[in-house]
C-alpha atoms as a PDB file:
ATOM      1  CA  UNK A   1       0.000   0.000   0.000  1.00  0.00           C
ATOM      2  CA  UNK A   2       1.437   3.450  -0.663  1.00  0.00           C
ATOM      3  CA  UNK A   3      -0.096   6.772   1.061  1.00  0.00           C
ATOM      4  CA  UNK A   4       0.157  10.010  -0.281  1.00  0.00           C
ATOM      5  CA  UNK A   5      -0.480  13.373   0.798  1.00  0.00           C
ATOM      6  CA  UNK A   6      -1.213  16.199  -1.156  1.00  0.00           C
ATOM      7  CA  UNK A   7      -2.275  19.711  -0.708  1.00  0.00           C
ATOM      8  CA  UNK A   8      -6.116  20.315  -1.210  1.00  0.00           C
ATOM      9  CA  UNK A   9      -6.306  21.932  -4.482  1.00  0.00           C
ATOM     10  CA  UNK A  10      -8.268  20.997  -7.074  1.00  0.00           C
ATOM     11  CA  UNK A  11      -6.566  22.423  -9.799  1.00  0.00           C
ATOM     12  CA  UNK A  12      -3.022  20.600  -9.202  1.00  0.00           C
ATOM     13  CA  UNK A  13      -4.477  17.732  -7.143  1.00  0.00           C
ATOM     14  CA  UNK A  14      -7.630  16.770  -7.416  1.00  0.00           C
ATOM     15  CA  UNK A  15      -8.259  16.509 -10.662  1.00  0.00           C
ATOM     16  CA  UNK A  16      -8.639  13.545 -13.368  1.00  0.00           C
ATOM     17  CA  UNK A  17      -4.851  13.220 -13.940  1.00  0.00           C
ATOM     18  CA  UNK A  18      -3.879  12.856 -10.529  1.00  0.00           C
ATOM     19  CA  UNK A  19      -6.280   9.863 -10.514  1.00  0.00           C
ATOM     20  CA  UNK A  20      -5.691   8.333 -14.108  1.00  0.00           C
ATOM     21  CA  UNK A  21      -1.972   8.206 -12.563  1.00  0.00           C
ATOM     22  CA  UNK A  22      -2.922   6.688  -9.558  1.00  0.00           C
ATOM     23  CA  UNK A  23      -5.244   3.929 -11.069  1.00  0.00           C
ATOM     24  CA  UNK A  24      -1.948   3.317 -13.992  1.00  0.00           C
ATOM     25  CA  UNK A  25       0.120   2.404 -10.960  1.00  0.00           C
ATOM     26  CA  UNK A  26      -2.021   0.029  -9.686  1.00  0.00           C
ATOM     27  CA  UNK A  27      -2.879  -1.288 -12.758  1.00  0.00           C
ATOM     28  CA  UNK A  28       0.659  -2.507 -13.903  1.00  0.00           C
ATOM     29  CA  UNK A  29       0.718  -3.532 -10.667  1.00  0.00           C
ATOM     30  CA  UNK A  30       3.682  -1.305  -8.970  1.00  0.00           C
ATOM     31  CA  UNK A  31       1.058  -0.832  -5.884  1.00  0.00           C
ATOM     32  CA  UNK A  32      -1.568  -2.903  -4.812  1.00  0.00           C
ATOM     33  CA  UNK A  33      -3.274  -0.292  -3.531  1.00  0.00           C
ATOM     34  CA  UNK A  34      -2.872   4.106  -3.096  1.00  0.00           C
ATOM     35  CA  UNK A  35      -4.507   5.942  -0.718  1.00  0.00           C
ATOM     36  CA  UNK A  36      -4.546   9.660  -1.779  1.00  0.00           C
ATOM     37  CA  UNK A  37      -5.493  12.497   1.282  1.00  0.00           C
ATOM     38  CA  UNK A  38      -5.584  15.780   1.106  1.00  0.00           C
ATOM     39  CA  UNK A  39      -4.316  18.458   3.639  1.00  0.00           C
ATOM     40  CA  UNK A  40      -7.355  20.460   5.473  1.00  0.00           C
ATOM     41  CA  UNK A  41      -8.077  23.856   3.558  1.00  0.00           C
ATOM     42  CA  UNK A  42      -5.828  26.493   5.415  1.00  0.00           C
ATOM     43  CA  UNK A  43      -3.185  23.931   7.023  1.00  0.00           C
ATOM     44  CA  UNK A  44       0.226  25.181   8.090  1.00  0.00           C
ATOM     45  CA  UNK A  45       2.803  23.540   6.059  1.00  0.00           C
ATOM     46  CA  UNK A  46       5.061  20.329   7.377  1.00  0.00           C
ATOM     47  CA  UNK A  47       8.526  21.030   8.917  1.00  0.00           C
ATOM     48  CA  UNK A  48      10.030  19.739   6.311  1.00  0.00           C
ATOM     49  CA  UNK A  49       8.864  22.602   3.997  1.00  0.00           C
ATOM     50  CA  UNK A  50      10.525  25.169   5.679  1.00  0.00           C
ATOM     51  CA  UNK A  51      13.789  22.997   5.923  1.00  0.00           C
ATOM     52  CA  UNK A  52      13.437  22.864   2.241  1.00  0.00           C
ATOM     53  CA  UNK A  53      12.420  26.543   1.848  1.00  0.00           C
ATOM     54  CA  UNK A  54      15.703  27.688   3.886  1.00  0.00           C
ATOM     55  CA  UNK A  55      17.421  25.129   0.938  1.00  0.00           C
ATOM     56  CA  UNK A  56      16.095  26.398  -1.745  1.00  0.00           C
ATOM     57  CA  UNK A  57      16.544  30.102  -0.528  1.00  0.00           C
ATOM     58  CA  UNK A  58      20.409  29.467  -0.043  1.00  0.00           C
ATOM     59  CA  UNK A  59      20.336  27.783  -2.976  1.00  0.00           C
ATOM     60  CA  UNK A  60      19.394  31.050  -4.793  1.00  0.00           C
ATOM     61  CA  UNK A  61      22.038  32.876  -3.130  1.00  0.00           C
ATOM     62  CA  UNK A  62      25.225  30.930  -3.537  1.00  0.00           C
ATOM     63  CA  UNK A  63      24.115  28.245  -6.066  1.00  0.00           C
ATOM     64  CA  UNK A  64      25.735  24.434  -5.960  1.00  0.00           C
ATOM     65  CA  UNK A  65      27.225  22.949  -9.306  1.00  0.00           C
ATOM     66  CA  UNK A  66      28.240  19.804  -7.450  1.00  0.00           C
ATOM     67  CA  UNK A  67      27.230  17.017  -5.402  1.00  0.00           C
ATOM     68  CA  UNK A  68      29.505  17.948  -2.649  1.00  0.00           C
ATOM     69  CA  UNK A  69      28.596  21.603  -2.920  1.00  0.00           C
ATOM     70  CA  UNK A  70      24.847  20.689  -2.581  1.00  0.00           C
ATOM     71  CA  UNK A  71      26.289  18.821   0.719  1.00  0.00           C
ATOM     72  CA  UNK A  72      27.738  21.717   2.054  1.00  0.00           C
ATOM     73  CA  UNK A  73      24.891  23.578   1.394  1.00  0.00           C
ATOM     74  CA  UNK A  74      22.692  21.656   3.612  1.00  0.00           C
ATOM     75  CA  UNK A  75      25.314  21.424   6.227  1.00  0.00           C
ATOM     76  CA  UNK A  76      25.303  24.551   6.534  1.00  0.00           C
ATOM     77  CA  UNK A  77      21.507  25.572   6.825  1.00  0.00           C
ATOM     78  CA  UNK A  78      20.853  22.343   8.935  1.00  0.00           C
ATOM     79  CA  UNK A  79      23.375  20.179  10.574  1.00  0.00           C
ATOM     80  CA  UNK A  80      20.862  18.319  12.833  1.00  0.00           C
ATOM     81  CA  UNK A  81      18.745  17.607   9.623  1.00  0.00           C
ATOM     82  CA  UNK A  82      21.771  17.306   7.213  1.00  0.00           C
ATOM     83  CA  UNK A  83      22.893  14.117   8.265  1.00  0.00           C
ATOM     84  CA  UNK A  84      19.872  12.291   7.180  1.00  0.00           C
ATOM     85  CA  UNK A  85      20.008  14.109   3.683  1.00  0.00           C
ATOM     86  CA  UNK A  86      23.578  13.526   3.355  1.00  0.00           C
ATOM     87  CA  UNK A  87      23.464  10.159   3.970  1.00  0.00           C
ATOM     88  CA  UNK A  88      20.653  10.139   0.739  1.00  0.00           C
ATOM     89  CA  UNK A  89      22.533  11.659  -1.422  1.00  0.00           C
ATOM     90  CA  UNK A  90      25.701  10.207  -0.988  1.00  0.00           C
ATOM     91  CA  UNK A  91      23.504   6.923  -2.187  1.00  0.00           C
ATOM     92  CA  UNK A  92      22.755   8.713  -5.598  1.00  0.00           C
ATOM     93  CA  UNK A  93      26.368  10.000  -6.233  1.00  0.00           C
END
């Protein structure tokens, strides 16, 4: 079974392609099953989007042509939350 969550919009979400895509995967069997929920109207976003947003901002800033400046990147905005990405991405070097 695989869960996903998604924000409750109808226009990127909720809509007949999210579904068709959702119904292909269990067809050709990659999941027996999908459960798609939806975030309450006017939620707060997850930590993990403003880890990401803090990312993304320094990522604007300085920029990171390489795997191990990527790395750095996220050391440096999170070293708490940097081991688990690091680990990740040293996977998909």
């Amino acid at each position: 079974m695989h869960f996903t969550q998604a924000d409750n919009c109808w226009r990127e979400n909720k809509n007949q392609f999210v579904f068709a895509f959702c119904s292909w995967l269990v067809a050709h069997g990659l999941f027996q099953e999908i459960r798609l929920s939806f975030l309450i109207t006017g939620h707060t976003h997850e930590d993990i989007d403003r880890y990401f947003a803090k990312i993304s901002q320094r990522l604007r800033q300085f920029g990171a042509r390489t795997m191990n400046e990527l790395i750095q990147v996220i050391q440096d905005c999170y070293e708490s939350l940097a081991v688990d990405i690091v680990e990740v991405l040293h996977v998909h070097k």
